[in-house]
N, C-alpha and C. Protein backbone atom coordinates (compact mmCIF):
# COMPACT_ATOMS: atom_id res chain seq x y z
N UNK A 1 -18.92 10.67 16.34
CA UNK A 1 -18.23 9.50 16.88
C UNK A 1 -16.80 9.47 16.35
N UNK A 2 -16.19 9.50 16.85
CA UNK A 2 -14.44 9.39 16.87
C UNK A 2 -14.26 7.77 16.03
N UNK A 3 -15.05 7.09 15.85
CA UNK A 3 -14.46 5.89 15.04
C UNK A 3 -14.71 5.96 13.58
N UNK A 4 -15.91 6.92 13.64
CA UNK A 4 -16.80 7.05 12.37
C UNK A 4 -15.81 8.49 11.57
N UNK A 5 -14.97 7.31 10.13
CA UNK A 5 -14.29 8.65 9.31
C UNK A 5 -14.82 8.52 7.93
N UNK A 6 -14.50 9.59 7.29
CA UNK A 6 -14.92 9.47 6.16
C UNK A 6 -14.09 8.50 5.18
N UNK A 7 -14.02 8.51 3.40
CA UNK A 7 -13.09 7.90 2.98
C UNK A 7 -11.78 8.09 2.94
N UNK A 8 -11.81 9.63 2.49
CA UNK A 8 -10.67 10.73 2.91
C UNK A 8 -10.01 10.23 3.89
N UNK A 9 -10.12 10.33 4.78
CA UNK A 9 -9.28 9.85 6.43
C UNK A 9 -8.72 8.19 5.98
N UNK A 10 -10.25 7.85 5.72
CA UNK A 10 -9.13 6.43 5.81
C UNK A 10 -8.37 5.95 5.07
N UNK A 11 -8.34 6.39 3.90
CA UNK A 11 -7.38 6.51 3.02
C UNK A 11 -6.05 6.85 3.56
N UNK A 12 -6.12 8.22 4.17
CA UNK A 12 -4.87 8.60 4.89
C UNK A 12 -4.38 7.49 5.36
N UNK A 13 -5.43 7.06 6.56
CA UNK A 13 -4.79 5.84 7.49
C UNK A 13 -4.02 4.41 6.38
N UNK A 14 -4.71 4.46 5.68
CA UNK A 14 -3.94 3.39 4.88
C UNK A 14 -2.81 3.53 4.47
N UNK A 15 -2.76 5.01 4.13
CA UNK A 15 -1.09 4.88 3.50
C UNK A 15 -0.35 5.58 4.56
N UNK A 16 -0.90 6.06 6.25
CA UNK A 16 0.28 6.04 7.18
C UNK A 16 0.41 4.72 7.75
N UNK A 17 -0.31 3.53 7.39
CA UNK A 17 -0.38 2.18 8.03
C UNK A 17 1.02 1.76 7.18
N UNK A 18 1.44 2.49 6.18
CA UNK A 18 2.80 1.80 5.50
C UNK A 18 3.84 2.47 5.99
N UNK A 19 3.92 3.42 6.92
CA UNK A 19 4.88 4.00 7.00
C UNK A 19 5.20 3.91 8.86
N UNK A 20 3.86 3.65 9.62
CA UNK A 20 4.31 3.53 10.98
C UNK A 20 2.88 2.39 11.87
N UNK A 21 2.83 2.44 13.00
CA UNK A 21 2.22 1.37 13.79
C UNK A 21 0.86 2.36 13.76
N UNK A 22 0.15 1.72 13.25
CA UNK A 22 -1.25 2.21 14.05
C UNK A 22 -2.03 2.26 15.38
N UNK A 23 -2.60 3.16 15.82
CA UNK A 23 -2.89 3.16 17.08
C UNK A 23 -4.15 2.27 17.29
N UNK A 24 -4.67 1.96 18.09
CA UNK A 24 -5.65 1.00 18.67
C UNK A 24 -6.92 1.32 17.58
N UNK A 25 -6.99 2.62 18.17
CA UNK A 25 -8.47 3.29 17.96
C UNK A 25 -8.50 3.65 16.04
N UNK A 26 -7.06 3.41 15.63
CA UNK A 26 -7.10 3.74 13.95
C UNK A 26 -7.29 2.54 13.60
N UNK A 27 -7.00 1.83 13.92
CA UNK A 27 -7.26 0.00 13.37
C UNK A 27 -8.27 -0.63 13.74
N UNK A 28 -9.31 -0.14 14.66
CA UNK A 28 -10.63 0.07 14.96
C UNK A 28 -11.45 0.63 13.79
N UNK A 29 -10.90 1.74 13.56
CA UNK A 29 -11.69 2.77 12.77
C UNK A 29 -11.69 1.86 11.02
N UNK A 30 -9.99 1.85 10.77
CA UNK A 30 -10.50 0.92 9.73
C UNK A 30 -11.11 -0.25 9.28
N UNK A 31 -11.02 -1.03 10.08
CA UNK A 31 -11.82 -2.63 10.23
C UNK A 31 -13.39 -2.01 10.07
N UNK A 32 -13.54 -0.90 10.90
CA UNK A 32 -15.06 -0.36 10.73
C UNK A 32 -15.49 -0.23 9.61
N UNK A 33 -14.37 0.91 8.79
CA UNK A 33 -14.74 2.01 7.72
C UNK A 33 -14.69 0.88 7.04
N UNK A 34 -13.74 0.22 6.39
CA UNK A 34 -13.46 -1.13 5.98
C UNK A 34 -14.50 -2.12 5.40
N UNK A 35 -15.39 -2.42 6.62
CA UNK A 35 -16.62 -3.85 6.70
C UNK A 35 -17.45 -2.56 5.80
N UNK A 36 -17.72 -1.68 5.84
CA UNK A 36 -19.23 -0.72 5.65
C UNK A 36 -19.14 -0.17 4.18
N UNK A 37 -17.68 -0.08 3.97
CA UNK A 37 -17.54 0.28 2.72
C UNK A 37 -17.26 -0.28 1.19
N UNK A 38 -17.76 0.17 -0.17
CA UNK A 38 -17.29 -0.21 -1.06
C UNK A 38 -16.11 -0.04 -1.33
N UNK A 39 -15.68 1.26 -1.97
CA UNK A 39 -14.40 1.64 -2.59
C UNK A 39 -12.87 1.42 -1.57
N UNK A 40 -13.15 1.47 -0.13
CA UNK A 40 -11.91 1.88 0.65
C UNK A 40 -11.44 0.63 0.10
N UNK A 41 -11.74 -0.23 0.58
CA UNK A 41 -11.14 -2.05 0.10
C UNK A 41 -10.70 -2.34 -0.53
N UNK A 42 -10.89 -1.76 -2.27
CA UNK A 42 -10.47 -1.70 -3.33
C UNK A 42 -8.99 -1.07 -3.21
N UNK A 43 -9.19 0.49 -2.53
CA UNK A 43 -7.95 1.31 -2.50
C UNK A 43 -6.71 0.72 -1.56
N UNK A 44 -7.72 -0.14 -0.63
CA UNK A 44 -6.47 -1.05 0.80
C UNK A 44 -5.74 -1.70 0.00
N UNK A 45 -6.50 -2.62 -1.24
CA UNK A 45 -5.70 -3.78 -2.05
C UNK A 45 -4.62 -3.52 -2.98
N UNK A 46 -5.02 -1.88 -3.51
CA UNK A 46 -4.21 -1.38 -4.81
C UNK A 46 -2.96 -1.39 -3.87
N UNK A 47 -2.62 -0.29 -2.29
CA UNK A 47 -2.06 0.02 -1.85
C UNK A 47 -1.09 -1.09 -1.08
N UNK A 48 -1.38 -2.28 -1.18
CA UNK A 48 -1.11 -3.39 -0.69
C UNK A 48 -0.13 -4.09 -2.05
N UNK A 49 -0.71 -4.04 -3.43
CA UNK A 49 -0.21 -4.42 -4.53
C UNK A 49 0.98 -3.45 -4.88
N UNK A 50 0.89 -2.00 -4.57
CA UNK A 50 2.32 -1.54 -4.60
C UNK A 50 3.26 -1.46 -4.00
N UNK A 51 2.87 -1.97 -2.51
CA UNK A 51 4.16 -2.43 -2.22
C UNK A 51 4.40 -3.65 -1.97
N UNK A 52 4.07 -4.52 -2.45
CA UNK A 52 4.50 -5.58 -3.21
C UNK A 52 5.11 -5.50 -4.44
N UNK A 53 5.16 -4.59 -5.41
CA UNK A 53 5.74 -4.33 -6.35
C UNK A 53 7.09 -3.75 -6.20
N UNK A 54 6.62 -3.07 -5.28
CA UNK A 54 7.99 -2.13 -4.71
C UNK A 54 9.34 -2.84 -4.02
N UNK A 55 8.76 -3.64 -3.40
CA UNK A 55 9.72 -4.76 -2.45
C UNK A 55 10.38 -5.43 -3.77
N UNK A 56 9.44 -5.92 -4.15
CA UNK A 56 10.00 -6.71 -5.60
C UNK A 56 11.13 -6.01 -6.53
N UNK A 57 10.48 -4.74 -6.65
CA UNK A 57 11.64 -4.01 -7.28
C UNK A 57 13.10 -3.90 -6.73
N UNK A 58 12.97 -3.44 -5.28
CA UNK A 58 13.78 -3.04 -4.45
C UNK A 58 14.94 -4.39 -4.55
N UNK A 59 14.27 -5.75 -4.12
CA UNK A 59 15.39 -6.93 -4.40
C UNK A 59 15.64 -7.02 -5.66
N UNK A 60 14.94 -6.59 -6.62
CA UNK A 60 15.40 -7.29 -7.88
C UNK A 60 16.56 -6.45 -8.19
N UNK A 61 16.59 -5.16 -7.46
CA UNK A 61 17.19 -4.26 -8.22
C UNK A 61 18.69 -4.06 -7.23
N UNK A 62 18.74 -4.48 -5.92
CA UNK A 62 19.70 -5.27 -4.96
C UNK A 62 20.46 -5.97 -5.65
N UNK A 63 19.77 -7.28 -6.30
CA UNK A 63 20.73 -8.15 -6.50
C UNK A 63 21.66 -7.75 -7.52
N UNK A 64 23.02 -9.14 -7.30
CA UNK A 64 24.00 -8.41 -8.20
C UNK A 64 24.16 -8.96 -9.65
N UNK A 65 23.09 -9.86 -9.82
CA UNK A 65 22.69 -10.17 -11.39
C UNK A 65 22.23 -8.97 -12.11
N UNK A 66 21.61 -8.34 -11.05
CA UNK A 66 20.54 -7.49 -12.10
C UNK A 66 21.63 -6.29 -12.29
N UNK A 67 22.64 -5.91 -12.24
CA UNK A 67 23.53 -4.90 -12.35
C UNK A 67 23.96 -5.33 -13.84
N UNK A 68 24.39 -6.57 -13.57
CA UNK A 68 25.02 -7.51 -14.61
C UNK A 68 24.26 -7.47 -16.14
N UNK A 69 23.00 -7.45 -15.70
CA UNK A 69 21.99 -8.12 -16.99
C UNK A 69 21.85 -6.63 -18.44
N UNK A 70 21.88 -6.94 -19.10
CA UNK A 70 21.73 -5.74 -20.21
C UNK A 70 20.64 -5.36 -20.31
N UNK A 71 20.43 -3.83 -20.58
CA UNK A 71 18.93 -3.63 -20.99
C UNK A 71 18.20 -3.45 -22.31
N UNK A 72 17.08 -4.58 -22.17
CA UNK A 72 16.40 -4.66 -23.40
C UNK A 72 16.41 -4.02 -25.04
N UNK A 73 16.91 -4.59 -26.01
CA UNK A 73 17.11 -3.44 -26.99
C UNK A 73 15.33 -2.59 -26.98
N UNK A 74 16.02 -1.55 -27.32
CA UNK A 74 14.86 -0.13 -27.48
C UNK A 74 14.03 -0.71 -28.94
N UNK A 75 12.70 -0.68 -29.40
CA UNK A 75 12.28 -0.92 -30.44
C UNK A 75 12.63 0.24 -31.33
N UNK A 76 12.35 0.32 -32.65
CA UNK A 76 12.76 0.94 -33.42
C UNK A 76 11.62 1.66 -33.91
């Protein structure tokens, strides 16, 4: 069955879901793989939390405070 992938695959699909539009039948497949599985869900959320981190970085590191701000003394 063409909907039925392993974790492997959907994994893939998760991290080409950050980079372009998914097709019908891949956003099918994951909602599937998705409901049935333990671990993929876990890996959707991590992959979801880094780029949220990333965005975060990306503005923090935009703005023109943060050029400004000194960095932390080094411990000794």
């Amino acid at each position: 069955m063409i909907l039925k992938r392993n974790c492997k695959e959907v994994a893939a699909l998760l991290l080409a879901r950050e980079d372009r539009k998914l097709s019908l039948e891949e956003r099918l497949t994951l909602r599937l793989h998705l409901a049935a599985c333990d671990a993929c869900p876990l890996f959707a959320k991590q992959v979801l939390t880094l780029r949220s981190a990333f965005t975060q970085w990306r503005n923090q590191a935009a703005s023109p405070e943060a050029s400004r701000a000194e960095p932390p003394d080094a411990p000794s």
